[in-house]
Protein backbone atom coordinates (compact mmCIF):
# COMPACT_ATOMS: atom_id res chain seq x y z
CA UNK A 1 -61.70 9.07 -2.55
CA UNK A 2 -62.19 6.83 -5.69
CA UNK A 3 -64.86 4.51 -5.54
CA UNK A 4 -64.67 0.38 -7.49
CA UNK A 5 -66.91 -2.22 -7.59
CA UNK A 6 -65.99 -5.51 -7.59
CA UNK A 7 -67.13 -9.25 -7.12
CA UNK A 8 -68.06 -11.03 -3.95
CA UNK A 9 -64.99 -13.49 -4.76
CA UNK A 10 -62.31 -10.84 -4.84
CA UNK A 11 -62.46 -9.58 -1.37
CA UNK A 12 -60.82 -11.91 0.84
CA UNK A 13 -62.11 -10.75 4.54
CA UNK A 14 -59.33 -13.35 6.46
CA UNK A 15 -56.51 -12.77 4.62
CA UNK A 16 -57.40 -8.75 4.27
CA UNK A 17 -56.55 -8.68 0.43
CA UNK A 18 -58.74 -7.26 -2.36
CA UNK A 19 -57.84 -7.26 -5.84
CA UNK A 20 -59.22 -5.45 -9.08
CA UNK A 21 -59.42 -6.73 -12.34
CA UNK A 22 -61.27 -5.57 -15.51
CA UNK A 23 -61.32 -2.05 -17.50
CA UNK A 24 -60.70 -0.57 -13.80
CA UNK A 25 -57.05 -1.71 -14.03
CA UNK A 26 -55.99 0.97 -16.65
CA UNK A 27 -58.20 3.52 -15.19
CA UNK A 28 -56.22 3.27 -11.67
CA UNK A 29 -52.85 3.03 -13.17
CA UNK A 30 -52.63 5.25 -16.71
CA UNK A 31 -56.16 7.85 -16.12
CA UNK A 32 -55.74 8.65 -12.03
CA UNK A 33 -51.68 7.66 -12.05
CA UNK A 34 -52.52 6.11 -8.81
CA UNK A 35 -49.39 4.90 -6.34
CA UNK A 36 -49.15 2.20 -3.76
CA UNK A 37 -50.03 3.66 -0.52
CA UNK A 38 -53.32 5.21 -1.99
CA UNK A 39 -56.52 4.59 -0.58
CA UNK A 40 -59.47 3.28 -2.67
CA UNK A 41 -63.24 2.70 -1.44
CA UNK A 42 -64.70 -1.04 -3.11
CA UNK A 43 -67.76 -2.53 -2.47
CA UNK A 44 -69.34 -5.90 -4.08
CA UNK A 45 -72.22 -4.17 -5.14
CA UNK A 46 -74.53 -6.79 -2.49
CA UNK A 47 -74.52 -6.01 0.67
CA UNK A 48 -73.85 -2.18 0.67
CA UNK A 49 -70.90 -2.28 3.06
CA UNK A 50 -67.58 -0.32 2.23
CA UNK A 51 -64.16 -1.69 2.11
CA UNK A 52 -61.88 0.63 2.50
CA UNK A 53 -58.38 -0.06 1.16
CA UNK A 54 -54.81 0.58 0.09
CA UNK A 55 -52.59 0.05 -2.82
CA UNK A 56 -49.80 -2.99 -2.74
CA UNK A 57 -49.28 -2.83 -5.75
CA UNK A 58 -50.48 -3.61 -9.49
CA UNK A 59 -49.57 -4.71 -13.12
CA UNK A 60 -51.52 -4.47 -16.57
CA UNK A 61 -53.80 -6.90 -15.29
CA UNK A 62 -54.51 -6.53 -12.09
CA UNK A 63 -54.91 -4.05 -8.62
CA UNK A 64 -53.92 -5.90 -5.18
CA UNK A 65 -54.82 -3.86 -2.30
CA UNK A 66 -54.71 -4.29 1.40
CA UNK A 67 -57.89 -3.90 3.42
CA UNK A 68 -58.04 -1.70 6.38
CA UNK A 69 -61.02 -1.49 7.65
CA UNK A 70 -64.99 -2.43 6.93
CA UNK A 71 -67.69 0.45 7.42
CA UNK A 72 -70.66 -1.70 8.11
CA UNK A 73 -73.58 1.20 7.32
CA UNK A 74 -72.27 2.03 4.07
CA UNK A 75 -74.13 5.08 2.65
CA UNK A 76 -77.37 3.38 1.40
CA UNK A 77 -81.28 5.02 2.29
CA UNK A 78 -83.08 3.38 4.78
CA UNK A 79 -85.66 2.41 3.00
CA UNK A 80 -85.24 -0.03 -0.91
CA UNK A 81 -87.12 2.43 -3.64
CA UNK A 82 -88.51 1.29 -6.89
CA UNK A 83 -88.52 3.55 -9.34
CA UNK A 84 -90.94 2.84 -12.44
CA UNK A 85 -90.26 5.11 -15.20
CA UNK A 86 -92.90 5.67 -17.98
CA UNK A 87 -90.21 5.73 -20.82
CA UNK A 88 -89.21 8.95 -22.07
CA UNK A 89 -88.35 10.69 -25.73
CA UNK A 90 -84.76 10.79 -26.85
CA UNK A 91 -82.02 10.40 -24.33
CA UNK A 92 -84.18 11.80 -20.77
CA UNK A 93 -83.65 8.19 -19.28
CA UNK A 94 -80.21 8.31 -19.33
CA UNK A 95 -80.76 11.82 -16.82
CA UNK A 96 -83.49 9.90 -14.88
CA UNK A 97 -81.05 6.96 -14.38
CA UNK A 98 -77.82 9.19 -13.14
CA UNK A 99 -79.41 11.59 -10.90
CA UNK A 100 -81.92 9.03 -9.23
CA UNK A 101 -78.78 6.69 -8.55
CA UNK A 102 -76.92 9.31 -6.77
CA UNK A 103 -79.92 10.17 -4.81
CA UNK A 104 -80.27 6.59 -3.47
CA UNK A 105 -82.93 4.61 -5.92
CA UNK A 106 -82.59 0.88 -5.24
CA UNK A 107 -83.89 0.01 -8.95
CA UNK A 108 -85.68 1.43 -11.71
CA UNK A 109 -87.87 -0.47 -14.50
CA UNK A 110 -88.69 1.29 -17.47
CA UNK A 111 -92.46 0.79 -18.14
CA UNK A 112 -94.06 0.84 -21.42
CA UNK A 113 -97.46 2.88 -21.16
CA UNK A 114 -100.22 3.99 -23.57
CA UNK A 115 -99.46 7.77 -23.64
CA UNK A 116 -95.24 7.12 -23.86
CA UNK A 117 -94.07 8.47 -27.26
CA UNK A 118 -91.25 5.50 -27.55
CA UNK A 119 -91.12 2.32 -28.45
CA UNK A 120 -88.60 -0.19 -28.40
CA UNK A 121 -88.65 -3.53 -30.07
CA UNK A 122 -87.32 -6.65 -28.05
CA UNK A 123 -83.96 -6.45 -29.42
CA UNK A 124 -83.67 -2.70 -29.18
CA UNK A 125 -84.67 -2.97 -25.51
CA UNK A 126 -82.01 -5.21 -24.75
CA UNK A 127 -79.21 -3.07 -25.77
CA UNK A 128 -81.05 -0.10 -23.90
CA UNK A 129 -80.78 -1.80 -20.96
CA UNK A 130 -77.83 -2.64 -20.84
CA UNK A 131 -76.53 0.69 -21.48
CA UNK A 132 -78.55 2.08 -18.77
CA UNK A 133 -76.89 -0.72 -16.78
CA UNK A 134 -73.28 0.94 -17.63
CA UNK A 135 -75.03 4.37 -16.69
CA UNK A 136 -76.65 3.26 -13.40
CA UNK A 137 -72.95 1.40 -12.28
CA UNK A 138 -70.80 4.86 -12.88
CA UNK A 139 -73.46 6.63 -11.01
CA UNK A 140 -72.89 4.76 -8.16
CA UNK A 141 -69.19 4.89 -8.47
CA UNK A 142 -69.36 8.60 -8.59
CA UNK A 143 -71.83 9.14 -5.54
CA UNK A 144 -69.81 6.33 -3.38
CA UNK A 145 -73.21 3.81 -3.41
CA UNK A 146 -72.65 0.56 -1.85
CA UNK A 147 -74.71 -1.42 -4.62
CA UNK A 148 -75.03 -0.91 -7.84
CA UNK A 149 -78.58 0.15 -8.61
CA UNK A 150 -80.48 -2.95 -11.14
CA UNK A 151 -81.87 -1.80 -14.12
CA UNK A 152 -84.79 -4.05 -14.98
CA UNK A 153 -86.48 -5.01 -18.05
CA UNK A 154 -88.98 -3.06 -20.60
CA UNK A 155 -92.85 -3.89 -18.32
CA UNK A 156 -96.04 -3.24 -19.25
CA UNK A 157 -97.80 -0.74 -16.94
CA UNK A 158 -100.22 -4.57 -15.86
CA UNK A 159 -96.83 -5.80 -15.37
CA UNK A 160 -95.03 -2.81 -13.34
CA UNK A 161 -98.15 -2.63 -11.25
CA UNK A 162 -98.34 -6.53 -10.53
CA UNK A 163 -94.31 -6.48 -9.93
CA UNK A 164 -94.95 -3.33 -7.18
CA UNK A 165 -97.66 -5.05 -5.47
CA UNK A 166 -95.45 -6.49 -2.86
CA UNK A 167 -94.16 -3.28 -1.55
CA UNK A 168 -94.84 -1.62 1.27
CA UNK A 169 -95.55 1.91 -0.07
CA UNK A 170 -96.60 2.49 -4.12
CA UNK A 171 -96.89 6.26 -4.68
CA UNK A 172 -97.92 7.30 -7.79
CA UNK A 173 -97.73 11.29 -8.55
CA UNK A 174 -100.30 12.95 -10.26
CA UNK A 175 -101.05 16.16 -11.50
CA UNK A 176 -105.21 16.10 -11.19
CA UNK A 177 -104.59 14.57 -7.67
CA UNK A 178 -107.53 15.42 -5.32
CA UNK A 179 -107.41 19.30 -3.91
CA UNK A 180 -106.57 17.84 -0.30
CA UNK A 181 -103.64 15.83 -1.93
CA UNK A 182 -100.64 18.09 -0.53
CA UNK A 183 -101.69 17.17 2.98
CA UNK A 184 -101.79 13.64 2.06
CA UNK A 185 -98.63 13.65 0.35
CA UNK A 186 -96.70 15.13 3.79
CA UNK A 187 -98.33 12.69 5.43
CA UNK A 188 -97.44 9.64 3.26
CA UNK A 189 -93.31 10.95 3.55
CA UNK A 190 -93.29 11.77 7.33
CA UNK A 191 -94.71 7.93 7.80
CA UNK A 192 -91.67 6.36 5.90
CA UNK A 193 -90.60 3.62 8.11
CA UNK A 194 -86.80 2.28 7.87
CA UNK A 195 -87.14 -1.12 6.21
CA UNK A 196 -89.33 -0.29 4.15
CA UNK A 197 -90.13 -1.23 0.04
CA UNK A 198 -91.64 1.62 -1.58
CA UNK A 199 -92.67 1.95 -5.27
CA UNK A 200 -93.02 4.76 -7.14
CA UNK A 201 -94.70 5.34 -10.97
CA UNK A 202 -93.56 8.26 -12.98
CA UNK A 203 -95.52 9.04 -16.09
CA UNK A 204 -94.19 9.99 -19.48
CA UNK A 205 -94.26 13.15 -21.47
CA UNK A 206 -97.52 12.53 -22.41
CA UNK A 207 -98.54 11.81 -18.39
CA UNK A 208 -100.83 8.76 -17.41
CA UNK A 209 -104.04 7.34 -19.06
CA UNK A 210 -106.99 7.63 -16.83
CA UNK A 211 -107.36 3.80 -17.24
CA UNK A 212 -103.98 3.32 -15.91
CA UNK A 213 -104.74 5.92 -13.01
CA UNK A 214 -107.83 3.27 -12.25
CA UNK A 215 -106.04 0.48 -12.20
CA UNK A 216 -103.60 2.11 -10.04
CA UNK A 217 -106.15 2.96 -7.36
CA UNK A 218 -107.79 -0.08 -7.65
CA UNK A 219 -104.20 -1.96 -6.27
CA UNK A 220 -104.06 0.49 -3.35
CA UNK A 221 -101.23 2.98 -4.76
CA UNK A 222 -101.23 6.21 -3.13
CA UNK A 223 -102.14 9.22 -5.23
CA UNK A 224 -99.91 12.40 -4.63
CA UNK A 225 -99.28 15.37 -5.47
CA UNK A 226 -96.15 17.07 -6.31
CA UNK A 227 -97.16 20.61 -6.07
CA UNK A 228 -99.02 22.98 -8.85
CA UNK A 229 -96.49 22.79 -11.04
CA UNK A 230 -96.52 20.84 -13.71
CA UNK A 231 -92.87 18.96 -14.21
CA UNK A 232 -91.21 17.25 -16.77
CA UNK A 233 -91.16 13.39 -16.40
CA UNK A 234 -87.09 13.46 -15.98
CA UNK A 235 -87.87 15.83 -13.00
CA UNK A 236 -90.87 14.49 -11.00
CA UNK A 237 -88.56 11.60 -10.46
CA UNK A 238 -85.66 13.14 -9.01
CA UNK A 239 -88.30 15.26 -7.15
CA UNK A 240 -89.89 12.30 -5.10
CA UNK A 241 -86.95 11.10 -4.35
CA UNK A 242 -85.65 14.09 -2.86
CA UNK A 243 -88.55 13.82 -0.67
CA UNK A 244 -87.58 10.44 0.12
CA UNK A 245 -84.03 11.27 1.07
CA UNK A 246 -85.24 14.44 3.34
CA UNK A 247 -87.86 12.34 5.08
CA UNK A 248 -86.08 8.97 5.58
CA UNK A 249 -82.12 9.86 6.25
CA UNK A 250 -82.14 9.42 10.07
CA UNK A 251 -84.31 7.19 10.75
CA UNK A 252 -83.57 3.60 12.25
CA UNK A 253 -85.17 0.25 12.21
């Protein structure tokens, strides 16, 4: 089933009538051919519910549809993650952004750090961003989210560090991690707690500087392991949150 996002304002609970508007009109009615009767999934994008609807009808300008019912639980992890992404060479974010929406990241800053090959200039940024906005949005469409993932602005590592400080978890893998690490690392998963805010720090290519490993320690970030492998940094993402998903789904407040 097809999966739209729309604004808070266009689902009317009382009268049970949703409408579309937006570049999502032709795709319903000339891409998909879609008929009145169809159902549809939407969600606002907030609150991480699913509204699941039918077809009335539609023009060139807009979808109305008829909602049925509301699934309250909507398909969202249990706990919010924060991914912080040392940028990467060439076009890797774009990966990083896809495959960690579908597996349930929350939001993802891109963090500017001493060993990252790239980078961008203030205006550059801001186009970047919002492109990985457009990414992040038909990731979530495609893997049925309930919200659409935020992509937040270019950070300093200072910055991303400060900004993950109120979380309830910061994990930060690491490839020289201590040799009892791997127990730790179980140990830090298992304990995931529904409700929770964790943050995790992926390096670049180039990995982390031992200053910024420091300053990690020094505001209380847990230093894992992700095996003895060294990965790529558009895979040690999509790795921890794997672990995430496996130790989390389940679990109730």
């Amino acid at each position: 089933m097809y999966q739209f996002f729309v604004d808070e304002s266009q689902i009317n609970i009382d009268s049970k009538r949703v409408f579309i508007e937006g570049p999502d009109v032709n795709h319903i009615k000339n891409v998909l051919r879609m008929k009145p009767g169809e159902e549809v999934n939407v969600s606002n994008g907030v609150d991480g519910k699913e509204y699941r609807c039918a077809i009335l009808d539609m023009n060139e300008a807009v979808v109305n549809l008829e909602l049925r019912f509301i699934k309250e639980d909507g398909n969202e992890l249990p706990v919010d993650v924060t991914l912080y992404q040392g940028l990467p060479k060439a076009d890797k974010m774009e990966l990083i952004i896809q495959k960690c929406v579908e597996l349930g990241v929350k939001r993802i800053v891109p963090v500017s750090m001493k060993r990252c090959v790239v980078k961008l200039e203030e205006k550059k940024a801001s186009s970047k961003v919002s492109r990985w906005q457009s990414i992040a949005e038909a990731a979530a469409k495609q893997s049925k989210r309930g919200i659409i993932p935020e992509i937040g602005q270019v950070v300093s590592f200072p910055e991303a560090v400060s900004d993950a400080s109120k979380s309830d978890i910061m994990l930060l893998p690491y490839e020289m991690a201590d040799a009892d690490a791997m127990d730790k690392t179980r140990a830090v998963f298992n304990g995931l707690k529904a409700g929770q805010n964790v943050s995790v720090f992926i390096g670049p290519e180039g990995g982390f500087d031992e200053g910024e490993i420091e300053l990690a320690k020094k505001a209380g970030m847990e230093i894992i392991t992700l095996g003895k492998r060294i990965l790529r940094t558009e895979t040690a993402g999509m790795m921890v949150m794997s672990f995430i998903v496996f130790a989390s789904e389940g679990k109730n407040a």
